[in-house]
C-alpha atoms as a PDB file:
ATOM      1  CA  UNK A   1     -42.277  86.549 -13.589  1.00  0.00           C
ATOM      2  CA  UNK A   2     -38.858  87.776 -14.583  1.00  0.00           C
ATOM      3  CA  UNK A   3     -35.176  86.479 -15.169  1.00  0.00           C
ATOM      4  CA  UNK A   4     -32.290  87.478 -13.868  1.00  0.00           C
ATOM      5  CA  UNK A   5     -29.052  86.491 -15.713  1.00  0.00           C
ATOM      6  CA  UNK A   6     -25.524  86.650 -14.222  1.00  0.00           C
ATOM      7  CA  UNK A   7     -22.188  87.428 -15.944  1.00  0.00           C
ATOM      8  CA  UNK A   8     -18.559  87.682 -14.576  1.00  0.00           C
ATOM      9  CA  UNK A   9     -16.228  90.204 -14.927  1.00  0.00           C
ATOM     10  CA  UNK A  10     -12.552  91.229 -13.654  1.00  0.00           C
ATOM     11  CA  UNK A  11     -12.132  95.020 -13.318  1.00  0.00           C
ATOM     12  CA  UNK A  12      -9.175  97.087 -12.315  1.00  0.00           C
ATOM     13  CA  UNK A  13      -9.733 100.420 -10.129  1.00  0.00           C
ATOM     14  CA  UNK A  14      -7.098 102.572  -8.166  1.00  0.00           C
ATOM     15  CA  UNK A  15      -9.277 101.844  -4.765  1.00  0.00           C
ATOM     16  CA  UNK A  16     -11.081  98.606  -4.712  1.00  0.00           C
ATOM     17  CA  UNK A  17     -14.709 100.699  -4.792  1.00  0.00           C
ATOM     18  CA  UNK A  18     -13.016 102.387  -7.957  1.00  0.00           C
ATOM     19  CA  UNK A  19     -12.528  98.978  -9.442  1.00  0.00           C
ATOM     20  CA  UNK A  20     -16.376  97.672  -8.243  1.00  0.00           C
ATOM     21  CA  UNK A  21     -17.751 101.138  -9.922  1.00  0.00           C
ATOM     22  CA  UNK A  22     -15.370 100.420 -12.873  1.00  0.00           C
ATOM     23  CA  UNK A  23     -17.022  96.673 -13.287  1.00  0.00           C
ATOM     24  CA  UNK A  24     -20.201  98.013 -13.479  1.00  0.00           C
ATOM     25  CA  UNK A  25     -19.444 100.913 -15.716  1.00  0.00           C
ATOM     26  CA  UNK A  26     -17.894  98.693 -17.968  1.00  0.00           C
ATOM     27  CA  UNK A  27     -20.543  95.706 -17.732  1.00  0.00           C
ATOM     28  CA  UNK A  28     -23.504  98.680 -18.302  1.00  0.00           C
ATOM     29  CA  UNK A  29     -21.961  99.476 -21.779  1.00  0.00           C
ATOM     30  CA  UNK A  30     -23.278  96.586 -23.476  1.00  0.00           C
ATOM     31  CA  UNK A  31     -26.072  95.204 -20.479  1.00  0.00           C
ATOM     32  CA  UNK A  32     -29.078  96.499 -19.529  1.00  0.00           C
ATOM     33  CA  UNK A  33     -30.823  96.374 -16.373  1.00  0.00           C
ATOM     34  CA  UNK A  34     -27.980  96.103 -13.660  1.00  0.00           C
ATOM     35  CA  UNK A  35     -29.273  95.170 -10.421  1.00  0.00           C
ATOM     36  CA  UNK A  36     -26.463  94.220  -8.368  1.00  0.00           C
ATOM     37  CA  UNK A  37     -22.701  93.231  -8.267  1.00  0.00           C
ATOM     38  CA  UNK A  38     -21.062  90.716  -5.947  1.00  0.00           C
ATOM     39  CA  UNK A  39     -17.053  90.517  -5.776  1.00  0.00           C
ATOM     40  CA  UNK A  40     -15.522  87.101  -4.766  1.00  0.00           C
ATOM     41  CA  UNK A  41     -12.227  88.252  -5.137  1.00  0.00           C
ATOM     42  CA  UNK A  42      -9.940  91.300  -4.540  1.00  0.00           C
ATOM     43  CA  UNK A  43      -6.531  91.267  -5.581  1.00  0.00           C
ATOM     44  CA  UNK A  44      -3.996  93.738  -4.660  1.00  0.00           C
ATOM     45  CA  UNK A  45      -1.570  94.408  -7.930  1.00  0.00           C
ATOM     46  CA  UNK A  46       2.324  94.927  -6.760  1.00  0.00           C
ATOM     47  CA  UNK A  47       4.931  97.108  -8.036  1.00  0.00           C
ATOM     48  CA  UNK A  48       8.093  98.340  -6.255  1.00  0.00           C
ATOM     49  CA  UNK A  49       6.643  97.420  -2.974  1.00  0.00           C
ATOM     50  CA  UNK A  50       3.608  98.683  -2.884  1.00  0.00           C
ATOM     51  CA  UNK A  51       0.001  98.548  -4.162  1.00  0.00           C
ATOM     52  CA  UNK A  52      -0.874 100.598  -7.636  1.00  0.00           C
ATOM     53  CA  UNK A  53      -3.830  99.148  -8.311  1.00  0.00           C
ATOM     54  CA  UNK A  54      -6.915  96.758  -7.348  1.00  0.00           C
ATOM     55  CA  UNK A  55      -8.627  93.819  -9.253  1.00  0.00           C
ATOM     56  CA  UNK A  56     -11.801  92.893  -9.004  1.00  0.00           C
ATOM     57  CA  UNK A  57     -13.441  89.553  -9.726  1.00  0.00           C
ATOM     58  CA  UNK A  58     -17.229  90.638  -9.515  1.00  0.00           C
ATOM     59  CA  UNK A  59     -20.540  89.028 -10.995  1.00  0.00           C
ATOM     60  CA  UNK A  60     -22.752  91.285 -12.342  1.00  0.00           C
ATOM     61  CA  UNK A  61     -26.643  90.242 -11.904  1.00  0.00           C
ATOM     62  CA  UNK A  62     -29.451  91.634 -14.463  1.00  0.00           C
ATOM     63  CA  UNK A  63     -32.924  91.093 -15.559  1.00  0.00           C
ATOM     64  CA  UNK A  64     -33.703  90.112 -18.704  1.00  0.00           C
ATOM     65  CA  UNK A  65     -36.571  91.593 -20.472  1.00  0.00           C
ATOM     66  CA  UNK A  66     -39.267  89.397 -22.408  1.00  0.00           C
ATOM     67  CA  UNK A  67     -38.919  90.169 -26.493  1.00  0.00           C
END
């Protein structure tokens, strides 16, 4: 039987699939065994009328290996 743990994260990205890749990029540098992302929330980030960049709220699922 194995365990999956979740964790949340908030990611920024140019595109909102930059900012998903970017969660999981950044999530993978200290978890092993990524085995899907969900995103609850997008958020568009505003300047001078228009869009620069996209946030991310995502949760990051993983298995956790036995010691």
């Amino acid at each position: 039987m194995s365990l999956a743990k979740v964790i949340e994260v908030i990611a920024e990205g140019d595109t909102m699939e930059q900012a998903v890749e970017n969660a999981v990029k950044q999530a993978s540098e200290t978890v092993n065994n990524i085995k899907s992302v969900y995103c609850e929330n997008i958020q568009g980030i505003v300047e001078n009328n228009r869009i620069e960049k996209y946030r991310v709220n995502a949760k990051v699922t993983f298995v956790v290996k036995k010691s």
